[in-house]
N, C-alpha and C. Protein backbone atom coordinates (compact mmCIF):
# COMPACT_ATOMS: atom_id res chain seq x y z
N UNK A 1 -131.20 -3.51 -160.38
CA UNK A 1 -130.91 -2.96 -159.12
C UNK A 1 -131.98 -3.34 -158.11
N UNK A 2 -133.06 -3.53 -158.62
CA UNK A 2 -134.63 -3.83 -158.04
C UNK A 2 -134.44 -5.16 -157.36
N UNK A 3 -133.58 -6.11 -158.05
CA UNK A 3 -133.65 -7.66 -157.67
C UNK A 3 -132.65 -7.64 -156.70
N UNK A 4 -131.63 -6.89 -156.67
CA UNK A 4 -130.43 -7.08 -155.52
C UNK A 4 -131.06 -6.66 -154.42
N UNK A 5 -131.47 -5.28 -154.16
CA UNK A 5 -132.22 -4.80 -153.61
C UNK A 5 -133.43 -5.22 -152.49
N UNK A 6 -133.70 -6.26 -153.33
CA UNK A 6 -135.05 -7.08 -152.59
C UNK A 6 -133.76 -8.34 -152.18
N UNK A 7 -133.19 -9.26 -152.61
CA UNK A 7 -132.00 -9.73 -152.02
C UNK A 7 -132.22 -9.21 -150.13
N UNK A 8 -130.95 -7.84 -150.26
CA UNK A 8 -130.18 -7.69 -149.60
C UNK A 8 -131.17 -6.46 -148.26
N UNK A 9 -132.33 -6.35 -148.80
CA UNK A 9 -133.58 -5.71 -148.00
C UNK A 9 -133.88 -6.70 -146.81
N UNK A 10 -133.51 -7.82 -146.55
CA UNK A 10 -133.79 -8.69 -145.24
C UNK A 10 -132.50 -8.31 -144.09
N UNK A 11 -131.12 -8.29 -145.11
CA UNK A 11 -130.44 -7.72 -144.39
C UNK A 11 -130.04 -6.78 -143.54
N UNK A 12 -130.93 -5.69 -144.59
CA UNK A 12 -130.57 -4.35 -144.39
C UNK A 12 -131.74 -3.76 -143.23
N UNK A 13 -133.27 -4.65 -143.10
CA UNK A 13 -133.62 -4.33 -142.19
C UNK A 13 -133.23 -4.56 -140.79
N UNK A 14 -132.52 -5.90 -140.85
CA UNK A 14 -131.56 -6.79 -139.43
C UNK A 14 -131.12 -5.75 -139.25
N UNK A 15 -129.87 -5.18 -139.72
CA UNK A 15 -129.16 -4.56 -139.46
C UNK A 15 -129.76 -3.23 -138.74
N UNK A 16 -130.77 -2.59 -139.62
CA UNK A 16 -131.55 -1.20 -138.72
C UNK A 16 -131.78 -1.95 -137.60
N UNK A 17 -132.43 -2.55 -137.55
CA UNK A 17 -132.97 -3.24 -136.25
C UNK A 17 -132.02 -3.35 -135.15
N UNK A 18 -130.99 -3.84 -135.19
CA UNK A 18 -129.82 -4.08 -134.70
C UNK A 18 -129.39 -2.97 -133.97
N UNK A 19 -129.38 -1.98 -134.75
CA UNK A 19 -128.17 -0.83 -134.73
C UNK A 19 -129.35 0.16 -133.38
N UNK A 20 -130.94 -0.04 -134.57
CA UNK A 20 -132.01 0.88 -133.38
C UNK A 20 -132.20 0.20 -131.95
N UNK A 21 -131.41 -0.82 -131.73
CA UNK A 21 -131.79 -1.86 -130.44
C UNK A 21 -130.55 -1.45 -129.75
N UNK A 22 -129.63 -1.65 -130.31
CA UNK A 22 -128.20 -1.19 -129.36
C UNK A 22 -128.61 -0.12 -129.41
N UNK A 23 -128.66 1.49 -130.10
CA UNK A 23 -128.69 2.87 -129.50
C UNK A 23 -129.54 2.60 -128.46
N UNK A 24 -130.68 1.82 -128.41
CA UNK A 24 -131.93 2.08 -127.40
C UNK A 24 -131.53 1.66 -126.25
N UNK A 25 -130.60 0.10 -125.91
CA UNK A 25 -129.88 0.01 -124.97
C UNK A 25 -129.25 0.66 -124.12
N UNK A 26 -128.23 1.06 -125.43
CA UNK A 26 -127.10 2.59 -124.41
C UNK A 26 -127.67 3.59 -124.01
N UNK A 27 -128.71 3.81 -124.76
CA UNK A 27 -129.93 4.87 -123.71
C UNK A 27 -130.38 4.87 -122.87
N UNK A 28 -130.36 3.39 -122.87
CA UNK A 28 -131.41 3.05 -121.31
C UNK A 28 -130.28 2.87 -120.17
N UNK A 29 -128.95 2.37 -120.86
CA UNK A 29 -127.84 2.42 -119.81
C UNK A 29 -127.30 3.68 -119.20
N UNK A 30 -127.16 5.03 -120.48
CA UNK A 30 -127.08 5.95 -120.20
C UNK A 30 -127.83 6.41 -118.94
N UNK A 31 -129.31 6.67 -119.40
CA UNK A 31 -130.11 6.87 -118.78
C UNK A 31 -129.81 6.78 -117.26
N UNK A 32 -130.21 5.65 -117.04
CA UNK A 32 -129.90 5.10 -115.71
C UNK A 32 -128.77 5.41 -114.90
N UNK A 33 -127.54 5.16 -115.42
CA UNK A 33 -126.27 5.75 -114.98
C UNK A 33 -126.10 7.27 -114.39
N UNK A 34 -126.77 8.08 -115.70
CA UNK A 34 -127.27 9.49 -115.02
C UNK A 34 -128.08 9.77 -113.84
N UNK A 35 -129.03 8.85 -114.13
CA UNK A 35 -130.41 8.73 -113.09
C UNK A 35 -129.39 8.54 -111.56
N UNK A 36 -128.82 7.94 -111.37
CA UNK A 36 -128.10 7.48 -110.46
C UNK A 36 -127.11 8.37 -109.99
N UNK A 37 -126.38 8.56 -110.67
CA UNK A 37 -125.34 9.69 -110.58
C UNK A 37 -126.31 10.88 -109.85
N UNK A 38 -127.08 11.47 -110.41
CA UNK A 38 -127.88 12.35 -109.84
C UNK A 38 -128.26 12.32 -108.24
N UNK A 39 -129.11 10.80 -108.15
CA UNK A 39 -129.48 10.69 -106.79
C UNK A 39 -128.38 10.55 -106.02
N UNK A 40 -127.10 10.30 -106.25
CA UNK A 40 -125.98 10.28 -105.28
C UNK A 40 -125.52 11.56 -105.13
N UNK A 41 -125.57 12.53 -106.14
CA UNK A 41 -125.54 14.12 -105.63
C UNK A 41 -126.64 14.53 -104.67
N UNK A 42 -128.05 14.11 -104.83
CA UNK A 42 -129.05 14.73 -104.32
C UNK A 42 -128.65 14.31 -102.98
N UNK A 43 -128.39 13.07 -102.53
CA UNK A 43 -128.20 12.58 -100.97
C UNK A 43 -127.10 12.94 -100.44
N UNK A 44 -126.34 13.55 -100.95
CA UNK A 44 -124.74 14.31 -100.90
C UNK A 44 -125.29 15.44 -100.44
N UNK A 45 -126.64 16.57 -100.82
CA UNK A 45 -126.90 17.69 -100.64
C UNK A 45 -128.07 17.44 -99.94
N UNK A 46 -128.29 16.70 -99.46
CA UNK A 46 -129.65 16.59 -98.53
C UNK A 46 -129.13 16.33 -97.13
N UNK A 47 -127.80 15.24 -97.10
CA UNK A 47 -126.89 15.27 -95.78
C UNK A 47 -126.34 16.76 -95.63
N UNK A 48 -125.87 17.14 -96.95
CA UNK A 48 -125.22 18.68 -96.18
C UNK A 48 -126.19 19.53 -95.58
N UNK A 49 -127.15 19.42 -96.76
CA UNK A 49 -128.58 20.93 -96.06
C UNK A 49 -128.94 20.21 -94.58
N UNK A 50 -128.93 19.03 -94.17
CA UNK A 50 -129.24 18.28 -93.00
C UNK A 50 -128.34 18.92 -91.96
N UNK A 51 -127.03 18.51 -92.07
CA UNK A 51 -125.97 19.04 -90.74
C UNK A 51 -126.12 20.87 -90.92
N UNK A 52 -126.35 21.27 -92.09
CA UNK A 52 -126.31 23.03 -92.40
C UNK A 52 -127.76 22.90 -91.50
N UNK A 53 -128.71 22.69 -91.67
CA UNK A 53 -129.96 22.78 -90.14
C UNK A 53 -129.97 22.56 -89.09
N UNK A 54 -129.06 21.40 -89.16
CA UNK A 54 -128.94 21.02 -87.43
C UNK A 54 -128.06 22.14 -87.05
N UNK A 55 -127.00 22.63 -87.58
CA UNK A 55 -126.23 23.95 -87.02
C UNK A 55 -127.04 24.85 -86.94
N UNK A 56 -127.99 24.98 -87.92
CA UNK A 56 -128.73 26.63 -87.61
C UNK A 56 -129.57 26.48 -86.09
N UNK A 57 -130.57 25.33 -86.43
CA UNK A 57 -131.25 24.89 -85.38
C UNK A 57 -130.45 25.24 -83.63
N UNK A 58 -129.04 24.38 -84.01
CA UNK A 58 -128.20 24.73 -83.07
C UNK A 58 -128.10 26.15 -82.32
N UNK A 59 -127.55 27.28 -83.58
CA UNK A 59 -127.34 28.30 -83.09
C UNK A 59 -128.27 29.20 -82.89
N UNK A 60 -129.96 28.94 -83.21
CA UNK A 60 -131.54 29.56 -83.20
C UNK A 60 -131.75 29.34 -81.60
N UNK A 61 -131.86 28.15 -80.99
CA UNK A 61 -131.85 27.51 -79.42
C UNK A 61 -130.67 28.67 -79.33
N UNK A 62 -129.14 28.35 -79.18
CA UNK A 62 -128.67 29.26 -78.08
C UNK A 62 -128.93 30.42 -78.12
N UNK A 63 -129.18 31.12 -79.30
CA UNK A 63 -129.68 32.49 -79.29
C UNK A 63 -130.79 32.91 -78.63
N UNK A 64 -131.73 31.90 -78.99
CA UNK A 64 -133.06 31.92 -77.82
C UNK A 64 -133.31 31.82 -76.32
N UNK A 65 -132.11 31.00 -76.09
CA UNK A 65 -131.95 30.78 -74.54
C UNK A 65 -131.24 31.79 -74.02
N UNK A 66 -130.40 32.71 -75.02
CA UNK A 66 -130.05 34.07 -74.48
C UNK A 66 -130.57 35.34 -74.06
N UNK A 67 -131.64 35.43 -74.88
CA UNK A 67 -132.56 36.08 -74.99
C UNK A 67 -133.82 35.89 -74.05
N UNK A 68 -133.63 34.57 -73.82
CA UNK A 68 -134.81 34.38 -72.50
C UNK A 68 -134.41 34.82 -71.16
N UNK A 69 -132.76 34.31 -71.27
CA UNK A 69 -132.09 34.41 -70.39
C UNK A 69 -131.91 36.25 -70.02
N UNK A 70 -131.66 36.74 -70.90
CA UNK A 70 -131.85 37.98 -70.83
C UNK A 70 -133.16 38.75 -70.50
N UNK A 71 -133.75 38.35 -71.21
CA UNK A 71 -135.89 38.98 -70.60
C UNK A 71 -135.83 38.79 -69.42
N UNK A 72 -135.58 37.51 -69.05
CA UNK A 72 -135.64 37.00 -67.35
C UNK A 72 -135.12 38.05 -66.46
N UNK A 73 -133.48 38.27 -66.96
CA UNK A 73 -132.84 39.03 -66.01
C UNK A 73 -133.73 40.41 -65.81
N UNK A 74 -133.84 40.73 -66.68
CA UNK A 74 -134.40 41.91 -66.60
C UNK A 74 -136.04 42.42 -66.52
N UNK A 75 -136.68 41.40 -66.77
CA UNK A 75 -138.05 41.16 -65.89
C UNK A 75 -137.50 41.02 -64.28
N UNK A 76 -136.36 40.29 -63.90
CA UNK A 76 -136.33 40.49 -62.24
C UNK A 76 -135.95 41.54 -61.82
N UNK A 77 -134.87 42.02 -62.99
CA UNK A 77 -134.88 43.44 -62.67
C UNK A 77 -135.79 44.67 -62.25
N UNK A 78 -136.97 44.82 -63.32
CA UNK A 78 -137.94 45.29 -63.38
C UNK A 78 -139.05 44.99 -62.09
N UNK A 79 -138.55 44.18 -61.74
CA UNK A 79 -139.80 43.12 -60.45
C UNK A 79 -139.08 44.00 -59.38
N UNK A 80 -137.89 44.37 -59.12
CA UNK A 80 -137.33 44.77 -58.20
C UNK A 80 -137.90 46.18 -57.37
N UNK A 81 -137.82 46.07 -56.23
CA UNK A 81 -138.28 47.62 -55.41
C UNK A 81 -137.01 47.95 -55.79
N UNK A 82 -137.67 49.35 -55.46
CA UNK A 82 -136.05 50.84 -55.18
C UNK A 82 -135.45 50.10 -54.68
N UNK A 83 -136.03 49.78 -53.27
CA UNK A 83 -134.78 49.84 -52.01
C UNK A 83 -133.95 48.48 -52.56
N UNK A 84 -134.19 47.24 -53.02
CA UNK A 84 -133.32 46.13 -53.66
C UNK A 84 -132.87 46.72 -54.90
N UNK A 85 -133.39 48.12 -55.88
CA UNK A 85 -132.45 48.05 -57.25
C UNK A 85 -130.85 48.97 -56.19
N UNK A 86 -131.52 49.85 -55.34
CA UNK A 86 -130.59 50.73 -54.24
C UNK A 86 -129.16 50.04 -53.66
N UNK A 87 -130.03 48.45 -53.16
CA UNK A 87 -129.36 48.08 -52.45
C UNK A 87 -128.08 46.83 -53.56
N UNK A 88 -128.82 46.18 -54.56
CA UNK A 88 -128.11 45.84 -55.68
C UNK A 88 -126.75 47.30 -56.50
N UNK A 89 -126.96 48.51 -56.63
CA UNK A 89 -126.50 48.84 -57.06
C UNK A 89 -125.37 49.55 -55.96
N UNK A 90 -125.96 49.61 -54.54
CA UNK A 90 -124.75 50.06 -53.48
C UNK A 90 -123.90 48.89 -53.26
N UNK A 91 -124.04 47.35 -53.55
CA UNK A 91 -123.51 46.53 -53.65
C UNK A 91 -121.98 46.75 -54.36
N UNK A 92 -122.55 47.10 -56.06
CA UNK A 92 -121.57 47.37 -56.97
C UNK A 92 -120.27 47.89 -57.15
N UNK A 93 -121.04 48.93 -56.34
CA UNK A 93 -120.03 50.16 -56.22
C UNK A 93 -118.97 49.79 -54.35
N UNK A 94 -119.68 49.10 -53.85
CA UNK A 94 -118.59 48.90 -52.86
C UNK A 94 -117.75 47.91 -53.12
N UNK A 95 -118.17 47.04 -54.32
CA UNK A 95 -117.14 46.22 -54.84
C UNK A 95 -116.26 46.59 -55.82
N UNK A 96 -116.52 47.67 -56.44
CA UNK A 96 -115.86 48.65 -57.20
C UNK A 96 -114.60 49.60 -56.42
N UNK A 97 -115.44 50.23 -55.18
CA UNK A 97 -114.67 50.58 -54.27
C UNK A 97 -113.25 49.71 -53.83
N UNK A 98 -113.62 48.64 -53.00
CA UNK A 98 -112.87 48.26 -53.02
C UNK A 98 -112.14 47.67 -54.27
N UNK A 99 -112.38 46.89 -55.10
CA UNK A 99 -111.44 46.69 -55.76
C UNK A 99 -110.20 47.64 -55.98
N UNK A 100 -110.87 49.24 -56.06
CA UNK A 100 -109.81 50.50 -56.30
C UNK A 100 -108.95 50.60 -55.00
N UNK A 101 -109.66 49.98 -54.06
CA UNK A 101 -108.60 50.60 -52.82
C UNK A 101 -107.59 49.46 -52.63
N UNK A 102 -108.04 48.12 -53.03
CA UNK A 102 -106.56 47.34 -53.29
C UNK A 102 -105.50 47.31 -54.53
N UNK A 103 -105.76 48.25 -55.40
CA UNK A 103 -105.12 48.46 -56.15
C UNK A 103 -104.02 49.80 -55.77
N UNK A 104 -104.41 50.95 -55.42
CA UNK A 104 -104.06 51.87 -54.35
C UNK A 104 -102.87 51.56 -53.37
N UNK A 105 -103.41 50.73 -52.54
CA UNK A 105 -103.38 50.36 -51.44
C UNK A 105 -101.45 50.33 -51.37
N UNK A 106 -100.95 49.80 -52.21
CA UNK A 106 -99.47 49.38 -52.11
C UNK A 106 -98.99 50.35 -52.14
N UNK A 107 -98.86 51.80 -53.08
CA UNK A 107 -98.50 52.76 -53.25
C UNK A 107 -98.52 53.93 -52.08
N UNK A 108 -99.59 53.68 -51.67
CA UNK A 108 -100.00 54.25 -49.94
C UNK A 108 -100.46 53.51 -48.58
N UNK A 109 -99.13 53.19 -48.13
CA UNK A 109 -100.15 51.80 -47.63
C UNK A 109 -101.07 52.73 -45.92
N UNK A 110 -102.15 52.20 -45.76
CA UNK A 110 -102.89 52.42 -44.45
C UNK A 110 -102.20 52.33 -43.21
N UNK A 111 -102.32 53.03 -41.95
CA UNK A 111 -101.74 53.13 -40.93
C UNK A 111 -102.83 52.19 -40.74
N UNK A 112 -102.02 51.28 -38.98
CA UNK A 112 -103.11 50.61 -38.57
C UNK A 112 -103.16 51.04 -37.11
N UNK A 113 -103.18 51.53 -36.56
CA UNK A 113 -103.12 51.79 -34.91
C UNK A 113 -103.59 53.84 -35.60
N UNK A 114 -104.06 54.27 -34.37
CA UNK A 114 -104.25 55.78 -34.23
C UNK A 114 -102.46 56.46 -34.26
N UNK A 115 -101.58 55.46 -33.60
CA UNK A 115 -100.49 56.58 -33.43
C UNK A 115 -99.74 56.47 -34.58
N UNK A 116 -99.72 55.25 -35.42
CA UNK A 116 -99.81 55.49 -36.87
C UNK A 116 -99.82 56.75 -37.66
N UNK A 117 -101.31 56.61 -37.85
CA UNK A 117 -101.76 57.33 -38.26
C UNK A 117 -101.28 58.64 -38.38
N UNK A 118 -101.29 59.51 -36.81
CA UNK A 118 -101.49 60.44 -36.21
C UNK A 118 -99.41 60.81 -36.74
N UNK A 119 -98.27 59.85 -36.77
CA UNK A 119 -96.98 60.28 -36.85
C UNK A 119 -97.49 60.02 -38.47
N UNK A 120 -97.70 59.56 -39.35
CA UNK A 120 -98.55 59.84 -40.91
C UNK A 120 -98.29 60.99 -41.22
N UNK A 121 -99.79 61.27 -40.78
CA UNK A 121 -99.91 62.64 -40.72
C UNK A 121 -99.55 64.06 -40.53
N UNK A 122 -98.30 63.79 -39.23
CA UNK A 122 -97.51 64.90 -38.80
C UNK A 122 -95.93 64.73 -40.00
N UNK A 123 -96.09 63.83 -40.81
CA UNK A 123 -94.42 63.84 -41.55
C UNK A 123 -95.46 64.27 -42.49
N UNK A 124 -96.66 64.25 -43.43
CA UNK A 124 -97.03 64.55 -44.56
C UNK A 124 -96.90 65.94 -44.27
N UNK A 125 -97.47 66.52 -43.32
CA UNK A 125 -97.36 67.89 -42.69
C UNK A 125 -96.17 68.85 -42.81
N UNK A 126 -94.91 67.85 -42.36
CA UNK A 126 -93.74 68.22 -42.19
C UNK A 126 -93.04 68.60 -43.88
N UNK A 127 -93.41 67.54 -44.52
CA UNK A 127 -92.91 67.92 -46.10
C UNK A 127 -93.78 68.73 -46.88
N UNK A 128 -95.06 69.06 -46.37
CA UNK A 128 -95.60 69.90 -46.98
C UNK A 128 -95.04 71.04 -46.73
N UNK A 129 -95.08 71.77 -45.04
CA UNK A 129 -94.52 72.73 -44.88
C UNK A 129 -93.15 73.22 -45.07
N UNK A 130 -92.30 72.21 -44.94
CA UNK A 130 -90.19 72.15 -45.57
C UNK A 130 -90.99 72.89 -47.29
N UNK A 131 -91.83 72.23 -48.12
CA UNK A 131 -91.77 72.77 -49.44
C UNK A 131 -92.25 73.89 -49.41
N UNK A 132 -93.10 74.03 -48.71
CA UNK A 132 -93.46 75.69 -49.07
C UNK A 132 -92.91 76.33 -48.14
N UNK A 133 -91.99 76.52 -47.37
CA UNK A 133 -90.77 77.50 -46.93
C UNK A 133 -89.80 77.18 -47.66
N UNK A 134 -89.43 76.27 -48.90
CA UNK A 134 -88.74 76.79 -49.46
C UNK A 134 -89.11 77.49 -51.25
N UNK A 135 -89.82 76.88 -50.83
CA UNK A 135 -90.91 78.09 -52.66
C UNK A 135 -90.90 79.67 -51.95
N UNK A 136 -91.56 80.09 -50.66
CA UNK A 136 -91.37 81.25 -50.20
C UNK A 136 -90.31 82.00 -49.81
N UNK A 137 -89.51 81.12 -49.48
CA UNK A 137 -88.35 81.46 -48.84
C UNK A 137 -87.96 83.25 -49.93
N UNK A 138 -87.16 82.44 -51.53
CA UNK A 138 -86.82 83.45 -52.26
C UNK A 138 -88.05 84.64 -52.45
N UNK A 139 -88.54 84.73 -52.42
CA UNK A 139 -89.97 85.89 -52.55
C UNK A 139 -90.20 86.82 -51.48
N UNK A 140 -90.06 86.27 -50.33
CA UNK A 140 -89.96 86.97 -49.09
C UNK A 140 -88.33 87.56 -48.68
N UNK A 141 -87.42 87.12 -49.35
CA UNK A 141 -85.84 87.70 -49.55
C UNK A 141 -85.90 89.12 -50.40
N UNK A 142 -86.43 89.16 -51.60
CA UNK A 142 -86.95 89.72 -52.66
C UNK A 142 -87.68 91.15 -51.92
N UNK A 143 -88.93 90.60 -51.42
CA UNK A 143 -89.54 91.62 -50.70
C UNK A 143 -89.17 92.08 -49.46
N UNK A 144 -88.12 91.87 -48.69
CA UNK A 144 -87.47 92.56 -47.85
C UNK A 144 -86.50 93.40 -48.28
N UNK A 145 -85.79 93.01 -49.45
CA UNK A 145 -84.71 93.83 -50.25
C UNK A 145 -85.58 95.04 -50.77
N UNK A 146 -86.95 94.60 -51.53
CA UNK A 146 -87.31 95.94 -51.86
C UNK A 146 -87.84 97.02 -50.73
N UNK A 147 -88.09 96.51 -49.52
CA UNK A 147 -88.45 97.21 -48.45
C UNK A 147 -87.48 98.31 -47.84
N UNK A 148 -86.39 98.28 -48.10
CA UNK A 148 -85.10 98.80 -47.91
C UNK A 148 -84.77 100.38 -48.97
N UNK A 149 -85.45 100.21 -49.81
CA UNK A 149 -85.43 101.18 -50.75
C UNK A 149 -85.78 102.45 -50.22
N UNK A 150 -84.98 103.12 -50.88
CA UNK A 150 -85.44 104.80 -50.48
C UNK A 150 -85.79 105.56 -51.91
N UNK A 151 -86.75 106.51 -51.52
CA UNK A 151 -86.89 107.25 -52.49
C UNK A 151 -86.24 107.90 -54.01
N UNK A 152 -85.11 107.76 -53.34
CA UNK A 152 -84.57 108.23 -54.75
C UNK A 152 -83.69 106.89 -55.42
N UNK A 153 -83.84 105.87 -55.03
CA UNK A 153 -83.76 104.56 -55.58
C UNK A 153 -84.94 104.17 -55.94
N UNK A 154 -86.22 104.60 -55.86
CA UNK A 154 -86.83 104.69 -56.89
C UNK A 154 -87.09 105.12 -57.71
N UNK A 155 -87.15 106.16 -57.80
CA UNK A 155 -86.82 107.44 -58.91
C UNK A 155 -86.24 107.34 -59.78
N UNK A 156 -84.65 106.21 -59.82
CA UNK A 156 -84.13 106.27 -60.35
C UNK A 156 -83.84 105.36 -61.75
């Protein structure tokens, strides 16, 4: 067995040799292939975290310029006398005003002349007083009927 052995021992080391040279190959092919594969993920996630910063970056600035924008306003605010916060805020309200009185406005519309006005005034008058002579009217009928009463119609 000793003599075959020594024989077929030149072979048999080729062959290890062989077999340990190809695994070591596909290792190194492996290897690499992975190696690679990897860095094409990493630059896949280095462009995303890239545009994911430039957006934050993005939305850090407008938030900041809001906020400046805001201090500002209100540092001029603060800079302001009475009589300009007075006169800023009587501003407001007459634009408020009006806005309400053109909204109004159709539903009641404004006389424009005094005699306008003045015949306005005398018909609002007129339907005020027509309604309450006739709300009084029955009550004052009522209390003349009971005025009529005699004593022993009450009594009774």
């Amino acid at each position: 067995m000793w003599p075959k052995l020594k024989e077929q021992l030149p072979a048999i080391l080729i062959t290890a040799l062989l077999v340990i040279v190809a695994a070591y190959l596909i290792h190194q092919k492996t290897v690499a292939e992975m190696a690679q594969s990897q860095q094409d993920q990493l630059a896949t996630l280095r462009d995303e975290m890239k545009a994911s910063n430039d957006e934050s970056n993005q939305r850090i600035d407008a938030i900041n310029t809001l906020l400046k924008d805001a201090i500002a306003k209100r540092q001029a605010d603060a800079l302001m006398t009475d009589e300009d916060f007075a006169k800023v805020n009587a501003d407001k309200v007459n634009q408020l005003a009006t806005a309400i009185a053109q909204k109004i406005q159709p539903y009641n519309p404004l006389p424009k002349t005094p005699e306008e006005a003045e015949k306005q005034q005398n018909e609002q008058i007129d339907k005020v007083s027509t309604r309450l002579s006739e709300k009084i009217h029955p009550i004052l009928a009522d209390m003349a009927a009971d005025q009529h009463l005699t004593r022993d119609s009450i009594h009774a």
